[in-house]
PDB file of N, CA and C in Angstrom:
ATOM      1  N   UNK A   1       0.856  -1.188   0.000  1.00  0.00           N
ATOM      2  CA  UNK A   1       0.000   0.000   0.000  1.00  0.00           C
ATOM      3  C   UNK A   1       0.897   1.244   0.000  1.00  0.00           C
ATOM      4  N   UNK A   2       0.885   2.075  -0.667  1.00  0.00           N
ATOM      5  CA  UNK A   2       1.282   3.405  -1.091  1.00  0.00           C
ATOM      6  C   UNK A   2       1.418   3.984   0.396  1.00  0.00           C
ATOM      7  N   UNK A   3       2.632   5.197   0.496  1.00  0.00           N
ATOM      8  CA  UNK A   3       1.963   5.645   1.745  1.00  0.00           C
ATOM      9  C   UNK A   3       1.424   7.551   1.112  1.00  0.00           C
ATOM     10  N   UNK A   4       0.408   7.199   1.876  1.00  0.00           N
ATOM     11  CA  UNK A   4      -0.478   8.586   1.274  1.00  0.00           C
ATOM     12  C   UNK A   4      -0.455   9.980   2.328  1.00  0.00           C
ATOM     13  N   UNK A   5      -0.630  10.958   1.889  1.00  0.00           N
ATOM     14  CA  UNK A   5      -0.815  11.974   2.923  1.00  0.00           C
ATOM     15  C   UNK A   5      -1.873  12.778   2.846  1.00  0.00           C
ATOM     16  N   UNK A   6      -2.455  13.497   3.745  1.00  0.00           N
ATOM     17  CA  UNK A   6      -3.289  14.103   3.402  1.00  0.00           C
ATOM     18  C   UNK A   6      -3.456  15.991   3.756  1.00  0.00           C
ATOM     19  N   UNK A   7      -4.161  16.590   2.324  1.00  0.00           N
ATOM     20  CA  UNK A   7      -4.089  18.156   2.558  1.00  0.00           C
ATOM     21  C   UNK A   7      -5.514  18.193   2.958  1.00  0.00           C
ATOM     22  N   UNK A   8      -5.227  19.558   4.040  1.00  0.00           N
ATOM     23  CA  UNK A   8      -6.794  19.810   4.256  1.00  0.00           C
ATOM     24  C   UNK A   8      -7.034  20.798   3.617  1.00  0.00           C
ATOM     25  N   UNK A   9      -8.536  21.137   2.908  1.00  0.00           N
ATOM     26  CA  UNK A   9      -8.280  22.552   2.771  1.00  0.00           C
ATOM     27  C   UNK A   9      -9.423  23.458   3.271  1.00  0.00           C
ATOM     28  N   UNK A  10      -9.597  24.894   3.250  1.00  0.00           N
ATOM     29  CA  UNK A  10     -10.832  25.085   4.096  1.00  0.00           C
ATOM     30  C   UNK A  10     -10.890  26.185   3.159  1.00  0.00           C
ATOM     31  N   UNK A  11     -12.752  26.303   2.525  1.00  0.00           N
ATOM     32  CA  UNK A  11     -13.257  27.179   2.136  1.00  0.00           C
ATOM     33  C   UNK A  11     -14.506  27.857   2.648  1.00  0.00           C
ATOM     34  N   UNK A  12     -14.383  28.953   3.674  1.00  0.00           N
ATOM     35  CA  UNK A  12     -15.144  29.369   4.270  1.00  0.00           C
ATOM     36  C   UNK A  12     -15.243  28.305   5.337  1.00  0.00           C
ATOM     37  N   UNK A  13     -16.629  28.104   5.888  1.00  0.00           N
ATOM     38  CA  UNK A  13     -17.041  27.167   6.840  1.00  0.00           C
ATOM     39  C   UNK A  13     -16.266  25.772   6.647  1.00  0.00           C
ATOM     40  N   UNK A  14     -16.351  25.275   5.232  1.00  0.00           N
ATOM     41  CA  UNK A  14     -16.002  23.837   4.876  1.00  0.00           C
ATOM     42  C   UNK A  14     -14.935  23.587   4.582  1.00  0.00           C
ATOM     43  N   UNK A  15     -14.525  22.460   5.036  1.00  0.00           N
ATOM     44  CA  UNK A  15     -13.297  21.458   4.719  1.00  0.00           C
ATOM     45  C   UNK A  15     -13.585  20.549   3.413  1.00  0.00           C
ATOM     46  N   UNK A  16     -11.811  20.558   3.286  1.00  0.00           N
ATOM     47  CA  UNK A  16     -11.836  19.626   1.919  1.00  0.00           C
ATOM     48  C   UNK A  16     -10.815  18.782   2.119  1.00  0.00           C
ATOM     49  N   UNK A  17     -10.553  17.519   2.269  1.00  0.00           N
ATOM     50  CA  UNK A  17      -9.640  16.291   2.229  1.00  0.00           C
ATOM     51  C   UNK A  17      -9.336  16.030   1.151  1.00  0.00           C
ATOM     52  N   UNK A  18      -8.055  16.224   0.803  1.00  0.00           N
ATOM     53  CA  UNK A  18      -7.023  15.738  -0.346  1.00  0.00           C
ATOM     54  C   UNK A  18      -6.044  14.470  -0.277  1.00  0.00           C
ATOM     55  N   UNK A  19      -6.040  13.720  -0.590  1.00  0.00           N
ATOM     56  CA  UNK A  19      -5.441  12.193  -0.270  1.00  0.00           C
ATOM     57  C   UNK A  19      -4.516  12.477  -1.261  1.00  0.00           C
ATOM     58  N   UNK A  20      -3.061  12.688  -1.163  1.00  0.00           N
ATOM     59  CA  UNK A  20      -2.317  12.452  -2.055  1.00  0.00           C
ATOM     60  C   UNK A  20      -0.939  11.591  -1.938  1.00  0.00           C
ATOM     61  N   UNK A  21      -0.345  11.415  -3.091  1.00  0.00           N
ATOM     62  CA  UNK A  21       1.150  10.357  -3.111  1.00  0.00           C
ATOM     63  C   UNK A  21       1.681  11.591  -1.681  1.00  0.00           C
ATOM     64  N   UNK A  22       2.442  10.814  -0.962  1.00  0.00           N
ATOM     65  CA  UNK A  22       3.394  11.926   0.989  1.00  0.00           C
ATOM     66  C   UNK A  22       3.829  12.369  -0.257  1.00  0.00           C
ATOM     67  N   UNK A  23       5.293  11.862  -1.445  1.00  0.00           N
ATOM     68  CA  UNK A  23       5.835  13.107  -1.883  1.00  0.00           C
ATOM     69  C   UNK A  23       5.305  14.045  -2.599  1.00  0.00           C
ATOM     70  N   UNK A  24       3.767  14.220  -2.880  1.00  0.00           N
ATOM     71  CA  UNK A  24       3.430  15.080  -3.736  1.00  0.00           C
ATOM     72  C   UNK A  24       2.623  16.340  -2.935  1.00  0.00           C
ATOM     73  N   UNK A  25       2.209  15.532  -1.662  1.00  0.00           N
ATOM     74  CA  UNK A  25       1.420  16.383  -0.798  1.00  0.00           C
ATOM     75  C   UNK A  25       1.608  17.802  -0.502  1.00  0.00           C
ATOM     76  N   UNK A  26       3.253  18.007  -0.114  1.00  0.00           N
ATOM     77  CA  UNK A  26       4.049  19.201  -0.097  1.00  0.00           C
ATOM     78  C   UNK A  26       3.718  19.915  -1.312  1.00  0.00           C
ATOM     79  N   UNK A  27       3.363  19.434  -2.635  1.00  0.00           N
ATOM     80  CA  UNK A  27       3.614  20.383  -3.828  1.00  0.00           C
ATOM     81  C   UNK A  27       2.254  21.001  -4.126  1.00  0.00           C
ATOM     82  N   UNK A  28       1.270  19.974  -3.825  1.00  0.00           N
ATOM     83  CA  UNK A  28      -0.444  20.416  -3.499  1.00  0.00           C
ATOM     84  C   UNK A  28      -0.411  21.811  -2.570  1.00  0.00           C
ATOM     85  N   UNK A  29       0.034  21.475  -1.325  1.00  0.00           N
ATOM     86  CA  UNK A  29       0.229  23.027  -0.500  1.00  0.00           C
ATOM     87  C   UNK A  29       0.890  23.949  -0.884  1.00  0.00           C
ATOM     88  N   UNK A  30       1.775  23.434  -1.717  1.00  0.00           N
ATOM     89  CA  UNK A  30       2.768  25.020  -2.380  1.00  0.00           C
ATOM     90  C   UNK A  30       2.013  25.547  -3.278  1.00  0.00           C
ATOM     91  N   UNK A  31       1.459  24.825  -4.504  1.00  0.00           N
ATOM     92  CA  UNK A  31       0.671  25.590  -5.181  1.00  0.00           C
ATOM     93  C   UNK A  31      -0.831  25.914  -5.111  1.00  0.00           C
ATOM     94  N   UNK A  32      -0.922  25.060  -4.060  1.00  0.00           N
ATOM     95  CA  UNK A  32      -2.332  26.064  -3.845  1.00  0.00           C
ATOM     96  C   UNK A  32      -1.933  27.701  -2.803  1.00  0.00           C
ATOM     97  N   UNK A  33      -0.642  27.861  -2.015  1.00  0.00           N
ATOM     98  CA  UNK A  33      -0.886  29.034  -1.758  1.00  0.00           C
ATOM     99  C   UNK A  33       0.016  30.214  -2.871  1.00  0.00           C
ATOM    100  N   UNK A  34       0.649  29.348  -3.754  1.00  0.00           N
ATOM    101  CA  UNK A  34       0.753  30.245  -4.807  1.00  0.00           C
ATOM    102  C   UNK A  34      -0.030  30.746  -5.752  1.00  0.00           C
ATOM    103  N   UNK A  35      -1.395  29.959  -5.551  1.00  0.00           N
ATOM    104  CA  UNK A  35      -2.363  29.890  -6.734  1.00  0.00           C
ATOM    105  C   UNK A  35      -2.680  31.329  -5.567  1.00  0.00           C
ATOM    106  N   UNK A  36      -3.138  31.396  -4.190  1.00  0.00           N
ATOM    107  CA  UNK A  36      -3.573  32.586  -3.549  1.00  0.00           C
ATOM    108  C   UNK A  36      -3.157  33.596  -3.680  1.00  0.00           C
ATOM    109  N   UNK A  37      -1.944  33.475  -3.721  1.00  0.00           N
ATOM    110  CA  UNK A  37      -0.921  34.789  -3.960  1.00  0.00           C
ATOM    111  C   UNK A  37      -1.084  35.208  -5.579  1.00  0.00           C
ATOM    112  N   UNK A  38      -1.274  34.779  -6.257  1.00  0.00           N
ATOM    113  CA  UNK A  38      -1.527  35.257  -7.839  1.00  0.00           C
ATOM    114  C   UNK A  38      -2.910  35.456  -8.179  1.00  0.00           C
ATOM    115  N   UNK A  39      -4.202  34.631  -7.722  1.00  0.00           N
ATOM    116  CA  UNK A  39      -5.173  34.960  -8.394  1.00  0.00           C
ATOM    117  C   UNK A  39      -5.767  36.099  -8.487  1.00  0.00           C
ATOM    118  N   UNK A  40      -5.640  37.095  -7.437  1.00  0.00           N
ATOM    119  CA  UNK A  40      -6.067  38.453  -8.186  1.00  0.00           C
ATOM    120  C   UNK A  40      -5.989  39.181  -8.916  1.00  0.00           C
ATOM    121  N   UNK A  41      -4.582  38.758  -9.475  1.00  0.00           N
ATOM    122  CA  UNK A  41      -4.019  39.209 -10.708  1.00  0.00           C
ATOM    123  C   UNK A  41      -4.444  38.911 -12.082  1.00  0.00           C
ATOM    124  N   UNK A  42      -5.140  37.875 -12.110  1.00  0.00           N
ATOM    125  CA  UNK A  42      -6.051  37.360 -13.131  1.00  0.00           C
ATOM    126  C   UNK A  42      -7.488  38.498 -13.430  1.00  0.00           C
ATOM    127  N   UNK A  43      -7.526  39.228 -14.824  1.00  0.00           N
ATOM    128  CA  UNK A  43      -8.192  39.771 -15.169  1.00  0.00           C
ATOM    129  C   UNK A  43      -9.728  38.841 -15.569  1.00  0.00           C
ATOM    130  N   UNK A  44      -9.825  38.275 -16.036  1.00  0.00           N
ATOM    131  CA  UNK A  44     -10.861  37.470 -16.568  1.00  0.00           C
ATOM    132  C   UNK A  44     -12.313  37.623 -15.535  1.00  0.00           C
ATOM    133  N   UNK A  45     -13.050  37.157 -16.012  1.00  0.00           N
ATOM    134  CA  UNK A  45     -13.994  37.046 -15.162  1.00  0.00           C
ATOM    135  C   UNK A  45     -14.345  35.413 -14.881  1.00  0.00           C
ATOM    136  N   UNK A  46     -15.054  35.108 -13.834  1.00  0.00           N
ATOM    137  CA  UNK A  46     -15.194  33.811 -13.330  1.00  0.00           C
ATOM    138  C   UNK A  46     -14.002  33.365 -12.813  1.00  0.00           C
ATOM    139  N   UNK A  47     -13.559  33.783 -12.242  1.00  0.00           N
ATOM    140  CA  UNK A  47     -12.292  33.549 -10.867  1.00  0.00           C
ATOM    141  C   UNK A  47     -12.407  32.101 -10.380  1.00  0.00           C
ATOM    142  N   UNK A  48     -11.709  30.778 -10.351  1.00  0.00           N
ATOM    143  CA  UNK A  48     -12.432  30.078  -9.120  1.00  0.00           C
ATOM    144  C   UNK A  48     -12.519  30.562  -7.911  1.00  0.00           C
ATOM    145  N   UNK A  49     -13.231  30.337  -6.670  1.00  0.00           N
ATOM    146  CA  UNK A  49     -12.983  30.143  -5.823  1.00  0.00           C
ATOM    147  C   UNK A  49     -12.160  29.074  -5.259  1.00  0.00           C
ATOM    148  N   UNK A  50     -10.987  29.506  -4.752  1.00  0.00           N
ATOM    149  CA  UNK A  50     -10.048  28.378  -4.073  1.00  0.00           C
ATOM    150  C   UNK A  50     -10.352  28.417  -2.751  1.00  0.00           C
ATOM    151  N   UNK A  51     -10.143  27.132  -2.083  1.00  0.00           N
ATOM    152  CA  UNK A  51      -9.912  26.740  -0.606  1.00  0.00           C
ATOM    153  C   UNK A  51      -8.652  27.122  -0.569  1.00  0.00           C
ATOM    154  N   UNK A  52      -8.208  27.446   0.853  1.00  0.00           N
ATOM    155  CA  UNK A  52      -6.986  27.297   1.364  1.00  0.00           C
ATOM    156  C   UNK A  52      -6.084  26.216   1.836  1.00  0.00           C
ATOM    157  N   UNK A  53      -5.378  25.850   1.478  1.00  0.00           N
ATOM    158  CA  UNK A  53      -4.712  24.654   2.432  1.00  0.00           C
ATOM    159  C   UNK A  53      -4.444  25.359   3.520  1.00  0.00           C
ATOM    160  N   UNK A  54      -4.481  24.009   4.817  1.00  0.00           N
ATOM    161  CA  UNK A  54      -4.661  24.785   6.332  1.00  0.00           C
ATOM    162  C   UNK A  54      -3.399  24.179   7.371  1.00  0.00           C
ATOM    163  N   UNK A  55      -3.431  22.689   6.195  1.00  0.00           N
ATOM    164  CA  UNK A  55      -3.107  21.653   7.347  1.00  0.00           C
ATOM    165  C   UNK A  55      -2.451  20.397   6.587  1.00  0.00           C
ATOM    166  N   UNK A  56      -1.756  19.898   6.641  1.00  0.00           N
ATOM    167  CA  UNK A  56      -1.506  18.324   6.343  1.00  0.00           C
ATOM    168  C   UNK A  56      -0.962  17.424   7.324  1.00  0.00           C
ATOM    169  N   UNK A  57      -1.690  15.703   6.348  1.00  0.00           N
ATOM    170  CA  UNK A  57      -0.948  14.804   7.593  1.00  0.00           C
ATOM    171  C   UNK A  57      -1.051  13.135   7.520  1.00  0.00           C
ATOM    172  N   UNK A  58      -0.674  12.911   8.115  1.00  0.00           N
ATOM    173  CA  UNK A  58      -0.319  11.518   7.473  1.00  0.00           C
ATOM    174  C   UNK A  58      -1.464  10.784   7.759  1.00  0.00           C
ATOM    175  N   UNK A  59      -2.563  10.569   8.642  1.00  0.00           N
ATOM    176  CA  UNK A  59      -3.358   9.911   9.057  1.00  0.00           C
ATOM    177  C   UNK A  59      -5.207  10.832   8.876  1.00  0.00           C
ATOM    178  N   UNK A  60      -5.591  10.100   8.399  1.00  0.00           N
ATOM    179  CA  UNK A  60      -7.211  10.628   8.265  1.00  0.00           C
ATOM    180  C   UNK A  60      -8.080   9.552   8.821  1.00  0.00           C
ATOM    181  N   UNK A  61      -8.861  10.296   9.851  1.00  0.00           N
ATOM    182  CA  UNK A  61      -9.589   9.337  10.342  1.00  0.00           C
ATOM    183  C   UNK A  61     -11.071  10.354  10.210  1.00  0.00           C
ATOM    184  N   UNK A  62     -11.974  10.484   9.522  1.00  0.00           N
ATOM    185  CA  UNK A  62     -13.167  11.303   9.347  1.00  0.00           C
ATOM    186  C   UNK A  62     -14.178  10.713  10.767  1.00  0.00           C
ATOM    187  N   UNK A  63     -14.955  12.382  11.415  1.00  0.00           N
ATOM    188  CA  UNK A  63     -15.480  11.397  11.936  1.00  0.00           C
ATOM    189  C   UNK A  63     -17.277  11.276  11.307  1.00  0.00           C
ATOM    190  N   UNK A  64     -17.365  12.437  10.515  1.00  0.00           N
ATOM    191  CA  UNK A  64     -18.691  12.542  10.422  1.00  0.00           C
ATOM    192  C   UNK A  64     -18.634  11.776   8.822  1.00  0.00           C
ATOM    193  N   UNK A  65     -20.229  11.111   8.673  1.00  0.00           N
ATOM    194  CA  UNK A  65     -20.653  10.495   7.279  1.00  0.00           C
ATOM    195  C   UNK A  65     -20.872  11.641   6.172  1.00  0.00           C
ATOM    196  N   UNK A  66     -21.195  12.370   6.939  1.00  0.00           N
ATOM    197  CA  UNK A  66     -21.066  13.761   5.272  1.00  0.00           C
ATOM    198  C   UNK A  66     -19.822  14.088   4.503  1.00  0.00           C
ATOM    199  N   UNK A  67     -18.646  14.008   5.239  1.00  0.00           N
ATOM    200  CA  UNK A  67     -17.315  14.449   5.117  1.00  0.00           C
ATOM    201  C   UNK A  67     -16.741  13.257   4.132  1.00  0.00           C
ATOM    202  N   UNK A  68     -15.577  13.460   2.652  1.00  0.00           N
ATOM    203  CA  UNK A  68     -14.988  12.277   1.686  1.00  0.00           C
ATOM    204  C   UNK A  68     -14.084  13.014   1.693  1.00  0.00           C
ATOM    205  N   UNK A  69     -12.599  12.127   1.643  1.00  0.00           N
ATOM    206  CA  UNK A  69     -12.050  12.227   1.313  1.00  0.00           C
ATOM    207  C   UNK A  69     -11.797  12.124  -0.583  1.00  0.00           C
ATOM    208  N   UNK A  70     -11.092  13.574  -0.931  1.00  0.00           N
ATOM    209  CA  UNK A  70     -11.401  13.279  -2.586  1.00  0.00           C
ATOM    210  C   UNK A  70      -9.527  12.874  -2.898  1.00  0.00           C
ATOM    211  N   UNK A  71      -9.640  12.539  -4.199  1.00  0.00           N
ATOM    212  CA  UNK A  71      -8.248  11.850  -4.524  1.00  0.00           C
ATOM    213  C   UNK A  71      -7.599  13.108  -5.254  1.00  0.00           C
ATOM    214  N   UNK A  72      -6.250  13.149  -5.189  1.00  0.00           N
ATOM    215  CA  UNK A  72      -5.446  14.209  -5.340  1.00  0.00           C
ATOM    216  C   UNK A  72      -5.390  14.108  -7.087  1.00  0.00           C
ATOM    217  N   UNK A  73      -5.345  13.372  -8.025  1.00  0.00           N
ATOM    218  CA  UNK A  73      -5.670  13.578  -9.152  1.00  0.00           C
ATOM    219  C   UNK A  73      -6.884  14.128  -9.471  1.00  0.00           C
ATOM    220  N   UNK A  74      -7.651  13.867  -9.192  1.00  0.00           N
ATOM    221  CA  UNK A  74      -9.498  14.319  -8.892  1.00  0.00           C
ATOM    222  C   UNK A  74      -9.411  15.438  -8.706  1.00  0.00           C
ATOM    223  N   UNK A  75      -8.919  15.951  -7.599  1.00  0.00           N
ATOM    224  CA  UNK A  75      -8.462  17.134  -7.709  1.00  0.00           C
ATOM    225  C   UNK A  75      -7.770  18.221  -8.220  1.00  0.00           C
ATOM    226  N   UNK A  76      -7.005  17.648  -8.803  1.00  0.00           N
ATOM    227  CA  UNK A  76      -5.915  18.357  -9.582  1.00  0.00           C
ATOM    228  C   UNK A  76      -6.237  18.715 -11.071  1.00  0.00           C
ATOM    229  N   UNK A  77      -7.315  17.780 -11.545  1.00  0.00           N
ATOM    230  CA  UNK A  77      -8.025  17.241 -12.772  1.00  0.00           C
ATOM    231  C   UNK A  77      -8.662  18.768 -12.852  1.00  0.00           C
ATOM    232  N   UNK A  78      -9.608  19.184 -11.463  1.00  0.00           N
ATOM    233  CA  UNK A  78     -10.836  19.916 -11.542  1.00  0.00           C
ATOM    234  C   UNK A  78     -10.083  21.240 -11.364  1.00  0.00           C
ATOM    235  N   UNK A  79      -8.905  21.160 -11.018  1.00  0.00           N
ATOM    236  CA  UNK A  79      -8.530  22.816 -10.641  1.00  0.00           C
ATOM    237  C   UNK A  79      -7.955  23.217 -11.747  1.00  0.00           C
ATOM    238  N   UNK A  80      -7.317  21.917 -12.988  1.00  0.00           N
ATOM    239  CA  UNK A  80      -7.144  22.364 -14.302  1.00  0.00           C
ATOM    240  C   UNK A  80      -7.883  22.572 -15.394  1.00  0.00           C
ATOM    241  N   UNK A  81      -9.261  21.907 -14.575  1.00  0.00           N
ATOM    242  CA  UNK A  81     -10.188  22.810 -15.715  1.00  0.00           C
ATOM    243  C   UNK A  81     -10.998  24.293 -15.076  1.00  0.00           C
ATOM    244  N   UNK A  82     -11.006  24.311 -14.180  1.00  0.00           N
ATOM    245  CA  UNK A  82     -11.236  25.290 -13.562  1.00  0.00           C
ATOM    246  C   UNK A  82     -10.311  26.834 -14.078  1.00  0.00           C
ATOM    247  N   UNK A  83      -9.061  26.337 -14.237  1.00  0.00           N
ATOM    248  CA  UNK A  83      -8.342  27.333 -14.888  1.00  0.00           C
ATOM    249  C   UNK A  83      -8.246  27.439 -16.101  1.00  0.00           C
ATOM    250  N   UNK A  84      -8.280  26.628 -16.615  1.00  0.00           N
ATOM    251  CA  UNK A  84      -8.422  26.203 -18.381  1.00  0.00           C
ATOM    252  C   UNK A  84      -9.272  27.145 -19.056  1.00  0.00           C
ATOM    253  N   UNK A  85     -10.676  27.273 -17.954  1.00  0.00           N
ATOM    254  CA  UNK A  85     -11.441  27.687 -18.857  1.00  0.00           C
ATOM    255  C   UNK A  85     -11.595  29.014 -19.039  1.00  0.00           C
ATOM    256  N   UNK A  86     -10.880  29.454 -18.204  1.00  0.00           N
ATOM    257  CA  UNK A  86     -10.644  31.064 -18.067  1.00  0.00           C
ATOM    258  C   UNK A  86     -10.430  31.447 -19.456  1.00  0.00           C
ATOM    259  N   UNK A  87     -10.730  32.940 -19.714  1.00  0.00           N
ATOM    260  CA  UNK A  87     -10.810  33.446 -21.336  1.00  0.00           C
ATOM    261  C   UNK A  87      -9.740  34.207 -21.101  1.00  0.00           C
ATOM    262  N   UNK A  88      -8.589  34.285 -20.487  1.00  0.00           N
ATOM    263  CA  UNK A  88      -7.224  34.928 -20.416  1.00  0.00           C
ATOM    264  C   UNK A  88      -5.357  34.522 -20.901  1.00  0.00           C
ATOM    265  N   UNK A  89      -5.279  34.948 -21.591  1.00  0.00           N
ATOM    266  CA  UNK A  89      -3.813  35.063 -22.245  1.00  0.00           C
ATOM    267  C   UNK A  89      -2.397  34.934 -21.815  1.00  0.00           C
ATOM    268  N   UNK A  90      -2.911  35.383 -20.614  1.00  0.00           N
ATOM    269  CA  UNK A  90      -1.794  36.406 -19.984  1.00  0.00           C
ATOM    270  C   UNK A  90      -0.757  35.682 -18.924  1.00  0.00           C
ATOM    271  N   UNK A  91       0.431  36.132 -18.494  1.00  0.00           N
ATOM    272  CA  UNK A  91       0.797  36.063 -17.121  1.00  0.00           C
ATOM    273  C   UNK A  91       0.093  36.919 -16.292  1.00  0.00           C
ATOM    274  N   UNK A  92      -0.738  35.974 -14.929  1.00  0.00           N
ATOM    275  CA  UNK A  92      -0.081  34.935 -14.453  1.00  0.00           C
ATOM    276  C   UNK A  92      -0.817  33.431 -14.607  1.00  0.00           C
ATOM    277  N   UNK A  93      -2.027  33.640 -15.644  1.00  0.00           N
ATOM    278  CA  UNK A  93      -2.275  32.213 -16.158  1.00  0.00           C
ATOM    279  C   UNK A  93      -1.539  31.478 -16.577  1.00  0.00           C
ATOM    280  N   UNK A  94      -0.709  31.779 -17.500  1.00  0.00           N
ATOM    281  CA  UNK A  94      -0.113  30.177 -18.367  1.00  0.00           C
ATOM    282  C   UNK A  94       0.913  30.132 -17.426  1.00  0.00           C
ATOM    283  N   UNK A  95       1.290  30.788 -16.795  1.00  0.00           N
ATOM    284  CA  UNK A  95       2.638  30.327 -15.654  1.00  0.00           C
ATOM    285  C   UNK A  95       1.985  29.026 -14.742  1.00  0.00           C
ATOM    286  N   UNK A  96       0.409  29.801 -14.374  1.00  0.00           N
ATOM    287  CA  UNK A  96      -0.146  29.079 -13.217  1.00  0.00           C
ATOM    288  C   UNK A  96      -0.775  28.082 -13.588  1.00  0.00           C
ATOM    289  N   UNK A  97      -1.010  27.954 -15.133  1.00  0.00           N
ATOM    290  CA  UNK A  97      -1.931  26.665 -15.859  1.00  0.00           C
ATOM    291  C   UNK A  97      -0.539  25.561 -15.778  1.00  0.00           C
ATOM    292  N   UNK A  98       0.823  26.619 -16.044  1.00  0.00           N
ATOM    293  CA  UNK A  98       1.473  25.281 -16.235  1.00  0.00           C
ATOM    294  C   UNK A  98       2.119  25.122 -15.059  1.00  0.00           C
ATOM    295  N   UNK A  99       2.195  25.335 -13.908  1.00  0.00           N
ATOM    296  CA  UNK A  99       2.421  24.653 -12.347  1.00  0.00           C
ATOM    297  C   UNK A  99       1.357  23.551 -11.980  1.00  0.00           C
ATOM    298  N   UNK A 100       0.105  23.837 -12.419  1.00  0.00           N
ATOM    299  CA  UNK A 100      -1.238  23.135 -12.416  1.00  0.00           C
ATOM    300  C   UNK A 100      -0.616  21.373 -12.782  1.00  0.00           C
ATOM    301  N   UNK A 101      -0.825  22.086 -14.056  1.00  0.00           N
ATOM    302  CA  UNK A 101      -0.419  20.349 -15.544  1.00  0.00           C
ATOM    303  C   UNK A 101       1.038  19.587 -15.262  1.00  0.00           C
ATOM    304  N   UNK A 102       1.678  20.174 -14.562  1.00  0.00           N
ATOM    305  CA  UNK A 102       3.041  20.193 -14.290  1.00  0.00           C
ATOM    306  C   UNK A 102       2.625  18.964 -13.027  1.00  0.00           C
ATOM    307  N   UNK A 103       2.264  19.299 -11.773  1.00  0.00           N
ATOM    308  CA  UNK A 103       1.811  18.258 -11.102  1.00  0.00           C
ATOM    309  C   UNK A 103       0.562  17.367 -11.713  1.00  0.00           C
ATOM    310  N   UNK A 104      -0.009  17.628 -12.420  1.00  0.00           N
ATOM    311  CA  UNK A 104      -1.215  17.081 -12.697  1.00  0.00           C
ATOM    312  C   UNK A 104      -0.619  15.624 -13.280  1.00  0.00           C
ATOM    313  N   UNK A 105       0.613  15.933 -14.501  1.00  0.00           N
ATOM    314  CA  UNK A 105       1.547  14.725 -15.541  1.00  0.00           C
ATOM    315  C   UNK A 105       2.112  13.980 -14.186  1.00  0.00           C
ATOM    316  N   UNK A 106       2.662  14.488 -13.502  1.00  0.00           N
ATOM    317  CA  UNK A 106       4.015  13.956 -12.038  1.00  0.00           C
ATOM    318  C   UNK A 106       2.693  12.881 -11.374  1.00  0.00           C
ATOM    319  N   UNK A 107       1.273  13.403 -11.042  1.00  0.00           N
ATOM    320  CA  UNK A 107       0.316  12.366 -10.682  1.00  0.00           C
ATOM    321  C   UNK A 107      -0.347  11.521 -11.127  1.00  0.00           C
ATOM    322  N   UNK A 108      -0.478  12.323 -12.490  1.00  0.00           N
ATOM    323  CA  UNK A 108      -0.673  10.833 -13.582  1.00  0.00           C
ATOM    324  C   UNK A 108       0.000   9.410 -13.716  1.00  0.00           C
ATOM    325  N   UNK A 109       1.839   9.950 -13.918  1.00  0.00           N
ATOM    326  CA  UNK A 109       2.719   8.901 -14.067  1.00  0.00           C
ATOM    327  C   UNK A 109       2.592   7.973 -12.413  1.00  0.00           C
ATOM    328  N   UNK A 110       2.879   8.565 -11.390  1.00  0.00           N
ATOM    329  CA  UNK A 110       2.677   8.153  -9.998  1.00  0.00           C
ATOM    330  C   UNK A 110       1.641   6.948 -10.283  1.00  0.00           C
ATOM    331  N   UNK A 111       0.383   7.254 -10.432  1.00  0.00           N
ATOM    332  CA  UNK A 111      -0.928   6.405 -10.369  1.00  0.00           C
ATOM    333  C   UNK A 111      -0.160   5.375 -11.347  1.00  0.00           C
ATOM    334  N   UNK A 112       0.258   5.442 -12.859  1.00  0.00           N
ATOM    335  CA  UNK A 112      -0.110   4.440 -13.284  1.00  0.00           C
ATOM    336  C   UNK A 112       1.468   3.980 -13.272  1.00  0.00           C
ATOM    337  N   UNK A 113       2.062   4.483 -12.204  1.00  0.00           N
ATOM    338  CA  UNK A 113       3.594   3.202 -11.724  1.00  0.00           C
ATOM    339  C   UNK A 113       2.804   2.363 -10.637  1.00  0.00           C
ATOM    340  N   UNK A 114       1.829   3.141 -10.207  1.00  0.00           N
ATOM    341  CA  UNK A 114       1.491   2.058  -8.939  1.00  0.00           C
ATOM    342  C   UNK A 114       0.796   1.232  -9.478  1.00  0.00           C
ATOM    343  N   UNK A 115      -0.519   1.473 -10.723  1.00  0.00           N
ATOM    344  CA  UNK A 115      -0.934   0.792 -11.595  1.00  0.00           C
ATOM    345  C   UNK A 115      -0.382  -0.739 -11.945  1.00  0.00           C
ATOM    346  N   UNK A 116       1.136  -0.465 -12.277  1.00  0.00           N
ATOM    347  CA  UNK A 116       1.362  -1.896 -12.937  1.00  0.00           C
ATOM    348  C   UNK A 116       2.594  -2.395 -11.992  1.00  0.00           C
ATOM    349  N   UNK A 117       2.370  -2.112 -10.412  1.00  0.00           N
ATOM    350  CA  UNK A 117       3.335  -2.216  -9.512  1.00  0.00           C
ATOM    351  C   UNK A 117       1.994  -3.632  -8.935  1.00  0.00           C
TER     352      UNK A 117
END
């Protein structure tokens, strides 16, 4: 079994559980608070809303049935289309589309080494 880690992230009231490869976990928290530090700079309209990462850690134990843990490709999938679809040109999109795709390929290959492991 893989060993996995997990990001929390919090948007407003709610939490979000990110299950990712331990070495990738660190790179989930870096660019999501780089994604914070740049998105205002994005002219476009329809901004996502991002969560913050708050927290990470090696063990998830949920206690309530409403609460999932989502998978760090899953995630990574939705925050690149989320940016994708933006109607903007510019820096600091394609810098930040390609930090996005950049981990997005690194979690792809991950999954499918464990795939045929």
């Amino acid at each position: 079994m893989p060993n996995m880690r997990y990001v929390i992230l919090q948007h407003q009231n709610e939490l979000q559980f990110v299950e990712m490869p331990s070495d990738y976990a660190y790179q989930l928290s870096a660019l999501n608070l780089r994604l914070h530090k740049e998105i205002d700079k994005l002219t476009a309209p329809g901004k996502p809303q991002l969560p913050l990462a708050v927290a990470e850690c090696d063990r998830l134990d949920l206690l309530q049935e409403t609460l999932r843990v989502q998978g760090g490709l899953d995630y990574i999938n939705e925050l690149e289309q989320s940016f994708a679809s933006l109607n903007e040109n510019e820096y600091p999109l394609i810098s930040l589309l390609t930090e996005i795709r950049a981990l997005q390929a690194q979690l792809e290959q991950w999954y499918e080494e464990e795939a045929g492991e």
